[in-house]
C-alpha atoms as a PDB file:
ATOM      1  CA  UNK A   1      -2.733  -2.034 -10.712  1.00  0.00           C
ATOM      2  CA  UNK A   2       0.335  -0.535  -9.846  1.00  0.00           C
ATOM      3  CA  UNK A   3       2.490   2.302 -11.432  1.00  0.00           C
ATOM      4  CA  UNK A   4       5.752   3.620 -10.593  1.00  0.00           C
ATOM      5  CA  UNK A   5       7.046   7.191 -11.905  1.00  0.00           C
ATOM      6  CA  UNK A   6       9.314  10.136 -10.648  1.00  0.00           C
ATOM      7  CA  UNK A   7       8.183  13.648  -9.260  1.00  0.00           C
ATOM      8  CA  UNK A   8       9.467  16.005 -11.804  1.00  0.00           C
ATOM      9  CA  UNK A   9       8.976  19.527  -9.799  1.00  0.00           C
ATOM     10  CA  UNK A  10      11.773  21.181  -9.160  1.00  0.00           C
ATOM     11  CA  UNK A  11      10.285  22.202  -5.983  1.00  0.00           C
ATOM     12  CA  UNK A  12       9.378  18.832  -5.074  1.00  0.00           C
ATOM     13  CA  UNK A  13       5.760  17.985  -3.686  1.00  0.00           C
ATOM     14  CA  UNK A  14       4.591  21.139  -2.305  1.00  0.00           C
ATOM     15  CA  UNK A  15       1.106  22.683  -1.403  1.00  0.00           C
ATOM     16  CA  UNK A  16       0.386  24.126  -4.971  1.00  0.00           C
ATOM     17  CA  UNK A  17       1.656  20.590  -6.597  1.00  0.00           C
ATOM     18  CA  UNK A  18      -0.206  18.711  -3.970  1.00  0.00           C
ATOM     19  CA  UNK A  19      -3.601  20.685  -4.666  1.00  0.00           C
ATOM     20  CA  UNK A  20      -3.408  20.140  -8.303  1.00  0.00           C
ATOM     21  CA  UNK A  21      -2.513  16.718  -8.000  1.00  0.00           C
ATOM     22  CA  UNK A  22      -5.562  16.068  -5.341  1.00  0.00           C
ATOM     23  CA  UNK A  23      -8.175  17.941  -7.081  1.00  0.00           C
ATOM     24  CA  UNK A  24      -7.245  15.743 -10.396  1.00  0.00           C
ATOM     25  CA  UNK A  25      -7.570  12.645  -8.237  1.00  0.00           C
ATOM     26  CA  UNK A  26     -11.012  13.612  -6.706  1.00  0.00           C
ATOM     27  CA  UNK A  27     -12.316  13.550 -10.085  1.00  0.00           C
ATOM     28  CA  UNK A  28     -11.069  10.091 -11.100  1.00  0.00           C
ATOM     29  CA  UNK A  29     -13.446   7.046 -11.199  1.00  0.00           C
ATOM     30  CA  UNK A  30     -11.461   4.734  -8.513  1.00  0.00           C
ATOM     31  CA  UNK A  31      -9.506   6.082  -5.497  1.00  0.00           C
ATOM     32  CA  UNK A  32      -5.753   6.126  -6.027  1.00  0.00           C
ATOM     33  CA  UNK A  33      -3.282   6.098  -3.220  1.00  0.00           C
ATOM     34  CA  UNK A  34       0.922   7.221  -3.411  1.00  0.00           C
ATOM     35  CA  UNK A  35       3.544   6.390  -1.544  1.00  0.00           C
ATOM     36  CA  UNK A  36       7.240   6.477  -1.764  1.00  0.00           C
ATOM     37  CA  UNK A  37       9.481   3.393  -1.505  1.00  0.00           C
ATOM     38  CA  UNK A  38       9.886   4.390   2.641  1.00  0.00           C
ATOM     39  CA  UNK A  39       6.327   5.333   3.332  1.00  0.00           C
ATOM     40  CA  UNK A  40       3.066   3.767   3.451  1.00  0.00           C
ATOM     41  CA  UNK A  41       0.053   5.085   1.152  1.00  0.00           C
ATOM     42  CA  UNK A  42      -2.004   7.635   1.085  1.00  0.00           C
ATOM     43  CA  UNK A  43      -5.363   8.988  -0.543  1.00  0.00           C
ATOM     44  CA  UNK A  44      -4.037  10.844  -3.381  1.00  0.00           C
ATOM     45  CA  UNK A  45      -7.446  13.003  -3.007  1.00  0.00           C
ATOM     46  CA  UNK A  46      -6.135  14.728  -0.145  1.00  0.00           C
ATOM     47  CA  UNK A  47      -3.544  17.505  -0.132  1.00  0.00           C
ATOM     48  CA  UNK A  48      -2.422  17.264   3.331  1.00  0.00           C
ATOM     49  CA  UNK A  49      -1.746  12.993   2.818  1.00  0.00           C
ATOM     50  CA  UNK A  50       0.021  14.071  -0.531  1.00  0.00           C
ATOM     51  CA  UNK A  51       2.333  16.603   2.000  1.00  0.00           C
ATOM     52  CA  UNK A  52       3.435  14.187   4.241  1.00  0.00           C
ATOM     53  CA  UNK A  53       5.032  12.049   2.151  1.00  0.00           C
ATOM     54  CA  UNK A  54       7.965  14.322   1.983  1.00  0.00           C
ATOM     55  CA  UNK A  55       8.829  14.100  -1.857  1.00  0.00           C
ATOM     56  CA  UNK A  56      11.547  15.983  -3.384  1.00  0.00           C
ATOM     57  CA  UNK A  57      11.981  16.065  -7.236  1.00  0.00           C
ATOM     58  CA  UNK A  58      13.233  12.885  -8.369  1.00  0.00           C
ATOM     59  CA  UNK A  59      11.745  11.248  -6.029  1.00  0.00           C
ATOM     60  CA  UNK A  60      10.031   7.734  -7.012  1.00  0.00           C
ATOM     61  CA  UNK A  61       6.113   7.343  -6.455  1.00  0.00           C
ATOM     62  CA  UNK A  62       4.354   4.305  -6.417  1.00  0.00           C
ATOM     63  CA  UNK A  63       0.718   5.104  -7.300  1.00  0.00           C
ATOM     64  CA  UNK A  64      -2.386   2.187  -7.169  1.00  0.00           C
ATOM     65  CA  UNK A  65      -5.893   1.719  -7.719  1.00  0.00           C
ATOM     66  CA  UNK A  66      -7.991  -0.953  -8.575  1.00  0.00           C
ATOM     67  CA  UNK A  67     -11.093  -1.575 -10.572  1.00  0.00           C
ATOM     68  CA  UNK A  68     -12.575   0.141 -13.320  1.00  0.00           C
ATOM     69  CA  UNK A  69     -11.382   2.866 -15.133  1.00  0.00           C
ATOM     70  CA  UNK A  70      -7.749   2.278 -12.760  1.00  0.00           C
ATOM     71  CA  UNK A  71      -5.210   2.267 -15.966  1.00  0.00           C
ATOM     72  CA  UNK A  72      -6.561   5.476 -17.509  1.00  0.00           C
ATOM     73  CA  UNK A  73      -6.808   6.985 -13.682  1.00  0.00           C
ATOM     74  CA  UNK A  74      -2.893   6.123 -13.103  1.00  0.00           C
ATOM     75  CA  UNK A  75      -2.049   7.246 -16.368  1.00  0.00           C
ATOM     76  CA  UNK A  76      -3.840  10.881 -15.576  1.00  0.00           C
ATOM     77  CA  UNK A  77      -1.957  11.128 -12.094  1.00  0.00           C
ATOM     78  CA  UNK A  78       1.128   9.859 -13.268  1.00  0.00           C
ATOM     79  CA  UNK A  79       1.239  12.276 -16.241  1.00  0.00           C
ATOM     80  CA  UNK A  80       0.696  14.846 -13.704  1.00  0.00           C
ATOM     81  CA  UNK A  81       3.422  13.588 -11.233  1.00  0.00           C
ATOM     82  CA  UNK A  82       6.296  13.760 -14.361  1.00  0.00           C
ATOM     83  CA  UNK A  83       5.385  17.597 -15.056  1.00  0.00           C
ATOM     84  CA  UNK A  84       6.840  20.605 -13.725  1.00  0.00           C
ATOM     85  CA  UNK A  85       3.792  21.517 -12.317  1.00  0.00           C
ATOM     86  CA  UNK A  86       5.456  24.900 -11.507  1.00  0.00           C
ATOM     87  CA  UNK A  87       6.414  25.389 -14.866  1.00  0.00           C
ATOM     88  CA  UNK A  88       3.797  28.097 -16.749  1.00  0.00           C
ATOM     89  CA  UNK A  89       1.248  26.272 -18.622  1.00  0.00           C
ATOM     90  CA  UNK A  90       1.487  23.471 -16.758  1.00  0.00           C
END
């Protein structure tokens, strides 16, 4: 399964973003892996993997995973992708 959404921090993908981002993923129930249009995937458990992708704010993500459980796991990490995850309360 395959979903496709753009990084909405301002900041783009940074360490703070990245952490949040991999901590959520370690917790799904299938591994999901990211990558931009221009790079290949990576483990979207791991903060440094998340960091090399490079991604700015607007950039597009494709995020996959496969088996059960893999909608509602790219739904979670997508949701977090589109926020402002510098944005208080976020």
């Amino acid at each position: 399964m395959i979903r496709t959404v753009l990084l909405a921090g301002r900041a783009g993908l940074h360490m703070r973003a990245a952490s949040r981002i991999a901590v959520a993923a370690a917790l799904l129930p299938v591994p999901v892996t990211v990558r931009t249009p221009d790079r290949p995937p990576v483990r979207a458990d791991s903060v440094l993997a998340l960091l090399t992708l490079g991604a700015l704010c607007g950039t597009e993500l494709i995020l996959e995973a496969y088996g059960e459980g893999a909608a509602e796991s790219l739904d979670r990490l997508a949701g977090l992708f589109a926020t402002d995850l510098d944005v208080a309360g976020a």
